[in-house]
Protein backbone atom coordinates (compact mmCIF):
# COMPACT_ATOMS: atom_id res chain seq x y z
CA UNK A 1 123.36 92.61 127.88
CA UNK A 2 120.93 91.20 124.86
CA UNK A 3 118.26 93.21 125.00
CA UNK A 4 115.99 91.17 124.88
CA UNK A 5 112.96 92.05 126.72
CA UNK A 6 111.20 89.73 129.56
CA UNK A 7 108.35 89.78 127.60
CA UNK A 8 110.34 88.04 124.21
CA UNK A 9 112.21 85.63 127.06
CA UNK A 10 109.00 84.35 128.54
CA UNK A 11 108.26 83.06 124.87
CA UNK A 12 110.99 81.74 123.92
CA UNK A 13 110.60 79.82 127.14
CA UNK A 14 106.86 79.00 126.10
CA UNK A 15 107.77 78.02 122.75
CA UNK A 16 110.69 75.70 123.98
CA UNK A 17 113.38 77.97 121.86
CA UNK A 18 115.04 79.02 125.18
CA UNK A 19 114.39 77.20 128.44
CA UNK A 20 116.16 78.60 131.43
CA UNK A 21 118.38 76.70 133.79
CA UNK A 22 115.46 77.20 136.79
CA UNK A 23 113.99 79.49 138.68
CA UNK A 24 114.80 82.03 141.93
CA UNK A 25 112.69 84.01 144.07
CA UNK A 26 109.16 85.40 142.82
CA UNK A 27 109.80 83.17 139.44
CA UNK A 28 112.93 85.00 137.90
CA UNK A 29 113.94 82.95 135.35
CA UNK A 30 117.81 81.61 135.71
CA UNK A 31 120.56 81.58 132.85
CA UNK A 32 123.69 80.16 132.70
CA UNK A 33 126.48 80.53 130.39
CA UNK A 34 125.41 78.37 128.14
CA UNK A 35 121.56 79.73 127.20
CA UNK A 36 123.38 82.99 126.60
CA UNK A 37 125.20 81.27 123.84
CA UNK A 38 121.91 79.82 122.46
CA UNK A 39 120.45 82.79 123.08
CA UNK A 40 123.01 84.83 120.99
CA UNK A 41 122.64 82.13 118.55
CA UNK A 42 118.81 82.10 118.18
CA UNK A 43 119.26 86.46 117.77
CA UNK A 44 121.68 86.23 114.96
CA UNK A 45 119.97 83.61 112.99
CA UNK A 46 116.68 86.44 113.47
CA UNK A 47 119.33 89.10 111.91
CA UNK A 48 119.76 86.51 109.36
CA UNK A 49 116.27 86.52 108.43
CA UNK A 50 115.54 83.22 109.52
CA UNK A 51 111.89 83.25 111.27
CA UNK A 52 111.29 82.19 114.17
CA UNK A 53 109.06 78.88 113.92
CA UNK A 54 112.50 77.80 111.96
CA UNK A 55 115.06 78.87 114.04
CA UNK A 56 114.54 75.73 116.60
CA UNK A 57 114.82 73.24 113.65
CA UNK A 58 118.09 75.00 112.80
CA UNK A 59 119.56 74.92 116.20
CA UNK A 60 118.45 71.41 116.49
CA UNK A 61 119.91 70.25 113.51
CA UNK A 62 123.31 71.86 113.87
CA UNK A 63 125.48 69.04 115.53
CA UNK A 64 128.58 71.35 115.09
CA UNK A 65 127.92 74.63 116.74
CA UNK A 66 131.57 75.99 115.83
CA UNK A 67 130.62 75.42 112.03
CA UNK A 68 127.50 76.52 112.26
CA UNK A 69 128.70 79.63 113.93
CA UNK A 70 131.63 80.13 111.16
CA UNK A 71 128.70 79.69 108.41
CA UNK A 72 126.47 82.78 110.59
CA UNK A 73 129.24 84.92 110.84
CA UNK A 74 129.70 84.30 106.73
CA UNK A 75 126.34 85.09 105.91
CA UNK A 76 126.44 87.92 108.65
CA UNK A 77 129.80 89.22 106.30
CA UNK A 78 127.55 88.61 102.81
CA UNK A 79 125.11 90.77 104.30
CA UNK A 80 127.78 93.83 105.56
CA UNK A 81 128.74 93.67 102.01
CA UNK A 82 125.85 94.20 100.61
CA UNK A 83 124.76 97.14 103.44
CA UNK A 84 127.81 98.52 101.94
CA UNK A 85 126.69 98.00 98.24
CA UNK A 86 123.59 99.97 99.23
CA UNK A 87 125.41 102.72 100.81
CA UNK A 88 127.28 102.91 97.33
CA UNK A 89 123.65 102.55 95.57
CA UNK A 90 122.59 105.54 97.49
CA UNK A 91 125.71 108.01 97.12
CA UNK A 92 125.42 107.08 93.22
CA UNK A 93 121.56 107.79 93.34
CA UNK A 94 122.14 111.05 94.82
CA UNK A 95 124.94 112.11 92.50
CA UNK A 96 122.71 110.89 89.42
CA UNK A 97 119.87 113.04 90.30
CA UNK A 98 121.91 115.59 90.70
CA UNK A 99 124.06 115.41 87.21
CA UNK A 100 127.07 114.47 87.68
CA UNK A 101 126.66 110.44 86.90
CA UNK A 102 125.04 108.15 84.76
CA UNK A 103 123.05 105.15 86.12
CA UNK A 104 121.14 102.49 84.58
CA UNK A 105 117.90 100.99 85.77
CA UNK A 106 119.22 97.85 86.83
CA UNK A 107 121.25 99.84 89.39
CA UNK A 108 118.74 101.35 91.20
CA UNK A 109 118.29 98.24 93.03
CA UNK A 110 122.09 97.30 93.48
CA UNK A 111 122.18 95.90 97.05
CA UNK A 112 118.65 96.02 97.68
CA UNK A 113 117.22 92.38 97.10
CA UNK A 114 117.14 92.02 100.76
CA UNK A 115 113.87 90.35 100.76
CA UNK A 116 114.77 87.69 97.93
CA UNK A 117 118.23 86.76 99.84
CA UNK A 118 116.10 86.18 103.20
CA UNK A 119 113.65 84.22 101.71
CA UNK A 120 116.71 81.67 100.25
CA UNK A 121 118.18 81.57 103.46
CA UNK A 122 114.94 80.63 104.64
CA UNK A 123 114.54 77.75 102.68
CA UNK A 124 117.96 76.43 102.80
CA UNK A 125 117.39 76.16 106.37
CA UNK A 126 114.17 74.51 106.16
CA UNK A 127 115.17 71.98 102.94
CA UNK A 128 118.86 72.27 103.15
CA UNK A 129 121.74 73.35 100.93
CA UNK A 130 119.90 71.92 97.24
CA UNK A 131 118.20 74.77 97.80
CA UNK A 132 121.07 77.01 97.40
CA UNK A 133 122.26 75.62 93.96
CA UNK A 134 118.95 75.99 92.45
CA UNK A 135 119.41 79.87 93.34
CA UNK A 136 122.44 79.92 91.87
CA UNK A 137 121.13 78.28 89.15
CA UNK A 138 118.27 80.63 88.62
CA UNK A 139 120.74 83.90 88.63
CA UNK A 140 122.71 82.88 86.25
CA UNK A 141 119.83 81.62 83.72
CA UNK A 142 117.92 84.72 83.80
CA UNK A 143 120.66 87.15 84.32
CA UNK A 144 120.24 88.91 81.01
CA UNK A 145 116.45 88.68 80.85
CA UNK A 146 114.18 91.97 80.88
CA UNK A 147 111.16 92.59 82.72
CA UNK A 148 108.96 91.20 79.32
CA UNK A 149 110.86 88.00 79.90
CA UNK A 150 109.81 87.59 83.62
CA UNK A 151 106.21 88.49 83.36
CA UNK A 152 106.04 86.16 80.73
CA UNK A 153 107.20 83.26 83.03
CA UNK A 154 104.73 84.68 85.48
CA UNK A 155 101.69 84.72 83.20
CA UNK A 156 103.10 81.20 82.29
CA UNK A 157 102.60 79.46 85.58
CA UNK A 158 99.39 81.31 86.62
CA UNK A 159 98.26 79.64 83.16
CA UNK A 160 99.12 76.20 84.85
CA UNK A 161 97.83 76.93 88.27
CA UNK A 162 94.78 77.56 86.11
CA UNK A 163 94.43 74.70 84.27
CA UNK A 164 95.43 72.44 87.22
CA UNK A 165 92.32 73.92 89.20
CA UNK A 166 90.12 73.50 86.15
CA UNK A 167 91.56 69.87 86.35
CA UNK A 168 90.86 69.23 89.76
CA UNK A 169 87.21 70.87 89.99
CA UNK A 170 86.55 68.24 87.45
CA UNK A 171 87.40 65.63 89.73
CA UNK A 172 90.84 64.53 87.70
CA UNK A 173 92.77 62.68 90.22
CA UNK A 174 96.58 63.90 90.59
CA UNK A 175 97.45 60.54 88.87
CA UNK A 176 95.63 61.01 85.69
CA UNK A 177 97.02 61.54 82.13
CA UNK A 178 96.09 64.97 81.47
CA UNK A 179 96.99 65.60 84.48
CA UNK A 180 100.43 64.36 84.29
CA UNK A 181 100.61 66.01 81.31
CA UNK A 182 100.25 69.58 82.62
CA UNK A 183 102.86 68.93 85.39
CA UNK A 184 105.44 68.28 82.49
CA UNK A 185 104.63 71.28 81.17
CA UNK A 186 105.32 72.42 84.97
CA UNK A 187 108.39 70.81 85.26
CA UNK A 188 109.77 72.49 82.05
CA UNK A 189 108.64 76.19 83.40
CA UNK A 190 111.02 75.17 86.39
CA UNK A 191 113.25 73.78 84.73
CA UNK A 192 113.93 77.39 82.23
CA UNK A 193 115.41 78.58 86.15
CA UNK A 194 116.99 75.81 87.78
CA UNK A 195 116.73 71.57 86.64
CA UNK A 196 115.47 69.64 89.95
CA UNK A 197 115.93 65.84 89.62
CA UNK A 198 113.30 63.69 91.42
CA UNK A 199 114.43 64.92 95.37
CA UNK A 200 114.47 68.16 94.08
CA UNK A 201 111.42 68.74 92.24
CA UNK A 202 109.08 66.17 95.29
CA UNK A 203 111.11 68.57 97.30
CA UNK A 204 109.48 71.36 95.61
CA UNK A 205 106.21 69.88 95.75
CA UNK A 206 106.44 69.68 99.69
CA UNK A 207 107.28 73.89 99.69
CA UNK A 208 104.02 74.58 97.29
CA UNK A 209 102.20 72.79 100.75
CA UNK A 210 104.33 73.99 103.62
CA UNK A 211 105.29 77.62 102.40
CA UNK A 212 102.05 79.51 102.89
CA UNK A 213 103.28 81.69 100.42
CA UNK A 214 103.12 78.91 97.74
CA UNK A 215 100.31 77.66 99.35
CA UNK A 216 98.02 80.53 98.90
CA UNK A 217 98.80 81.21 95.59
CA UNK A 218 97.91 77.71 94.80
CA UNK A 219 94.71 77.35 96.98
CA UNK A 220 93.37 80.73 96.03
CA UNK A 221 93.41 79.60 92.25
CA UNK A 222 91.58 76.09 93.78
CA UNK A 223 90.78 75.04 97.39
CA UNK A 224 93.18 72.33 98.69
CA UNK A 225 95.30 72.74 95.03
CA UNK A 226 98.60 72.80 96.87
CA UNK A 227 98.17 69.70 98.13
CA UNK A 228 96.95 68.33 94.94
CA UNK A 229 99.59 69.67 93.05
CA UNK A 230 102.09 67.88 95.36
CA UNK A 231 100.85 64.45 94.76
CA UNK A 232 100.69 65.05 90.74
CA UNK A 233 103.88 66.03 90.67
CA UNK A 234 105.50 63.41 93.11
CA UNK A 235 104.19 60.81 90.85
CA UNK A 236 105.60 62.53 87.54
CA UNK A 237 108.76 63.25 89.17
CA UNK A 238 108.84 58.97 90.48
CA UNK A 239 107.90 58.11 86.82
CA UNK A 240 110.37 60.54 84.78
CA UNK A 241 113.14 61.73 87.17
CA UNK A 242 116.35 60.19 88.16
């Protein structure tokens, strides 16, 4: 009815995501009603985007399954819409090329920030719903800047990652003046997208650690400057943050 294959089953079992009621003859694994509604549970939040090492801590933390399932079929809607807004993309794409309307660059990507919107679900299901205002609050401060503007704020924080691995190959300890200095500087980078207070920003230390993405942009500047990183700036955010 799923299709899910034996093969995905048996790990889900393995991982503890899915485990069935018991077992019949020669080991076929037996479901009852309800693992086919955590089943179809665990395969929407995938078509969500949500990986899979998070999708247990989402199930796990949902105490309300009718809400949470109201809030799925929402984001499941968001994401229709904007199938839809890429279907529009495309028609106007094809028309442009061939004469007959106008289109500016911006719209060539109208619908298509799939990757960005899965990555924010991600994270408000790993650090909750914070997450999601300081999204919000990112769109709407950079809405009218140009490309200049964000490789600027790029080059900016490679700059810091920089000087924060300088720091720490010196031996500064995360607590250290010039240290704390060059996390202000951090926190004002940040703060040109979205204003953390203290939760927020030690929040945002904790991602730099346990998003490898962060991670590895950290620790390839530095070895073990994630980590680092996260200390400095959870005792400038306990010192200056509300």
């Amino acid at each position: 009815m799923s299709g899910t294959t034996a093969r995905t089953l048996r790990h889900y079992d393995a991982v503890g995501l899915l485990v069935p009621a018991g077992t019949g003859a020669g080991g076929v694994r037996l479901y009852e009603r309800e693992h086919l509604l955590r089943l179809q549970r665990i395969m929407v939040l995938r078509e969500l985007g949500v990986p899979l090492a998070v999708v247990g801590q989402v199930l796990a933390g949902d105490h309300d399954e009718v809400a949470a399932l109201r809030v799925h079929a929402d984001r499941l809607e968001a994401e229709g819409a904007r199938l839809a807004r890429l279907a529009a993309t495309v028609r106007r794409t094809a028309a442009h090329l061939e004469g007959r309307d106008d289109m500016s660059e911006q719209q060539f990507f109208e619908g298509l920030a799939r990757d960005r919107d899965r990555y924010e679900e991600e994270l408000v299901a790993q650090h909750g719903e914070s997450v999601r205002v300081a999204f919000a609050q990112a769109r709407e401060r950079t809405a009218g800047w140009e490309r200049e503007d964000f490789e600027r704020s790029g080059r900016e924080h490679r700059d810091l990652a920089e000087r924060m691995g300088a720091a720490k190959r010196r031996g500064a300890a995360p607590g250290d003046e010039g240290v704390q200095a060059i996390v202000a500087e951090h926190y004002a980078a940040v703060a040109a997208h979205w204003t953390p207070d203290r939760a927020a920003y030690r929040g945002l230390a904790d991602t730099y650690v346990e998003d490898q993405r962060f991670r590895s942009f950290y620790d390839d500047v530095e070895t073990g400057l994630a980590g680092w990183l996260c200390e400095a700036m959870g005792v400038w955010a306990d010192a200056n943050l509300a």
